[in-house]
Protein backbone atom coordinates (compact mmCIF):
# COMPACT_ATOMS: atom_id res chain seq x y z
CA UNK A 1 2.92 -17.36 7.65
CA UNK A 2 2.13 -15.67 4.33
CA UNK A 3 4.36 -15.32 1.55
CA UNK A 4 4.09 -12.38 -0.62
CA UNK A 5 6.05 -12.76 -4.14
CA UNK A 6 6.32 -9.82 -7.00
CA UNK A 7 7.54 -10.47 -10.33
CA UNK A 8 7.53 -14.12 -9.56
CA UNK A 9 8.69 -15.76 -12.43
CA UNK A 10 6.50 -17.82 -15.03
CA UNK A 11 4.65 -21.44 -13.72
CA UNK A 12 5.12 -20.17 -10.33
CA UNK A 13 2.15 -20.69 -9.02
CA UNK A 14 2.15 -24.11 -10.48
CA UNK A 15 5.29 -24.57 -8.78
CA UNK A 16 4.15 -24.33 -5.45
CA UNK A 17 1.45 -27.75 -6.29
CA UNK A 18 -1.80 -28.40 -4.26
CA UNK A 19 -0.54 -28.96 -0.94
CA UNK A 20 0.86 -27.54 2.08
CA UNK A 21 4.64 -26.55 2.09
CA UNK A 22 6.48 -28.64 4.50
CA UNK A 23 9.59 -26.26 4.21
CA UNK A 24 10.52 -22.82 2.98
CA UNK A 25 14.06 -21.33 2.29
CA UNK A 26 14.16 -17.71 1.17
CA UNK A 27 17.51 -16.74 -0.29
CA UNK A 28 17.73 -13.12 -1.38
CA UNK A 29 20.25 -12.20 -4.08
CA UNK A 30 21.53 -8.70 -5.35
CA UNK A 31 18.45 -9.01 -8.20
CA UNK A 32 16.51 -11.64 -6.95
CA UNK A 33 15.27 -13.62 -4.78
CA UNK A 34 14.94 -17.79 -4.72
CA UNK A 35 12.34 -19.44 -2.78
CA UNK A 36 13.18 -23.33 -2.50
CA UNK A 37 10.25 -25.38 -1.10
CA UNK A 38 9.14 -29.13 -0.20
CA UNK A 39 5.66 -29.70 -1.26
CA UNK A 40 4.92 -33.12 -0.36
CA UNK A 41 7.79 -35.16 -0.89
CA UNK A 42 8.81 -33.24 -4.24
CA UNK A 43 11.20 -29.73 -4.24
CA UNK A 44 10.89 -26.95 -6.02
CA UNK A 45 12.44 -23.16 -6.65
CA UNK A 46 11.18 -20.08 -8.05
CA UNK A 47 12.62 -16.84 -8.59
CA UNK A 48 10.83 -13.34 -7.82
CA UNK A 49 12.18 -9.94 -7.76
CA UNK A 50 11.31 -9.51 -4.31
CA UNK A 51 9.39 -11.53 -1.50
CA UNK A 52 7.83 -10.18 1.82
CA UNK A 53 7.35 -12.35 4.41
CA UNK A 54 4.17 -11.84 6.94
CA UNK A 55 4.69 -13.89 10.04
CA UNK A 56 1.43 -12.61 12.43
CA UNK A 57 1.78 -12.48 15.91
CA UNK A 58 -0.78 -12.71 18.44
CA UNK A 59 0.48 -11.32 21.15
CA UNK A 60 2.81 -8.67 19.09
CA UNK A 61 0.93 -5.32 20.93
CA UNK A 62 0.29 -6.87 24.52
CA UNK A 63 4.02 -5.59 25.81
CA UNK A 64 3.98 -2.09 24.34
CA UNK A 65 3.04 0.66 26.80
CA UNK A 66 -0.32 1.81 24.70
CA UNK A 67 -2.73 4.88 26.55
CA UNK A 68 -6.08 3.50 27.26
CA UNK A 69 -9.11 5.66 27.72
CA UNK A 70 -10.33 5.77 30.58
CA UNK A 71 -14.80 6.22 31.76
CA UNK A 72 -14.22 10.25 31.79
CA UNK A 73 -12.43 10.89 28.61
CA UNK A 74 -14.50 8.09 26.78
CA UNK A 75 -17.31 10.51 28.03
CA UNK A 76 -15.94 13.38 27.18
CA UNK A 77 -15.40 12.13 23.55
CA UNK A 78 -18.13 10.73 22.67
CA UNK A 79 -19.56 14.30 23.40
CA UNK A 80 -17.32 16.24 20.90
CA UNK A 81 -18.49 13.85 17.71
CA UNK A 82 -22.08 13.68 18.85
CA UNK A 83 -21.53 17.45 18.33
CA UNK A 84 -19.86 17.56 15.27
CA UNK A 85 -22.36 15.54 13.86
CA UNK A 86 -25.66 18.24 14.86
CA UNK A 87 -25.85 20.86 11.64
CA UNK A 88 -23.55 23.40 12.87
CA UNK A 89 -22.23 21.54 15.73
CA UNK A 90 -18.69 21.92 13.72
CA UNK A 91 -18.52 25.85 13.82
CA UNK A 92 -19.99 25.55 17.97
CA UNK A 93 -16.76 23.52 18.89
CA UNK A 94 -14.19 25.83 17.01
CA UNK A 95 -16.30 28.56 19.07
CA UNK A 96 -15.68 26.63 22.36
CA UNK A 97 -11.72 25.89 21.77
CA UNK A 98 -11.37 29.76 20.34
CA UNK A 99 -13.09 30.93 23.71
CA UNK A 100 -10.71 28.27 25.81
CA UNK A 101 -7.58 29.71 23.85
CA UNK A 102 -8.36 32.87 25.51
CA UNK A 103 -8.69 31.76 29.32
């Protein structure tokens, strides 16, 4: 987990010591916010004007129904930006979608 503070207020990063932090407790208030920790056997608070919290997850996109690509419009792709990227190739494509417009 990764603690983001803003406006933190002054000796807070010497508030938070050398070690690890056993436990966090985020309290938000109407103006602030209080972060009580334990570092080692010794607590500690500090106030910020706001905190974010970023708690990864590794398996966060592995439910979500996401489109995959498959061989033929990989293909297909890769074709369109290798011919963007000939001089000209730009003005060619809108040529071939104006062309398909009119089909």
């Amino acid at each position: 987990m990764t603690v983001f503070l803003r406006h933190a207020e002054q000796g807070a990063a010497l508030a938070f010591g050398v070690g690890p932090i056993l436990e966090l407790g985020i309290e938000w208030q109407s103006e602030k916010t209080l972060l009580t920790f334990l570092v080692g056997d010794k607590v500690a608070s500090v106030a910020a004007a706001s905190v974010i919290v970023h708690e990864p997850l590794a398996d966060l996109y592995e439910c979500l129904p996401l489109a995959s690509i498959d061989a033929d419009a990989r293909r297909f792709w890769h074709r369109v930006f290798r011919l963007v990227r000939i001089p000209g190739g730009r003005y060619l494509l809108k040529l071939l979608t104006r062309s398909g417009k009119r089909q």
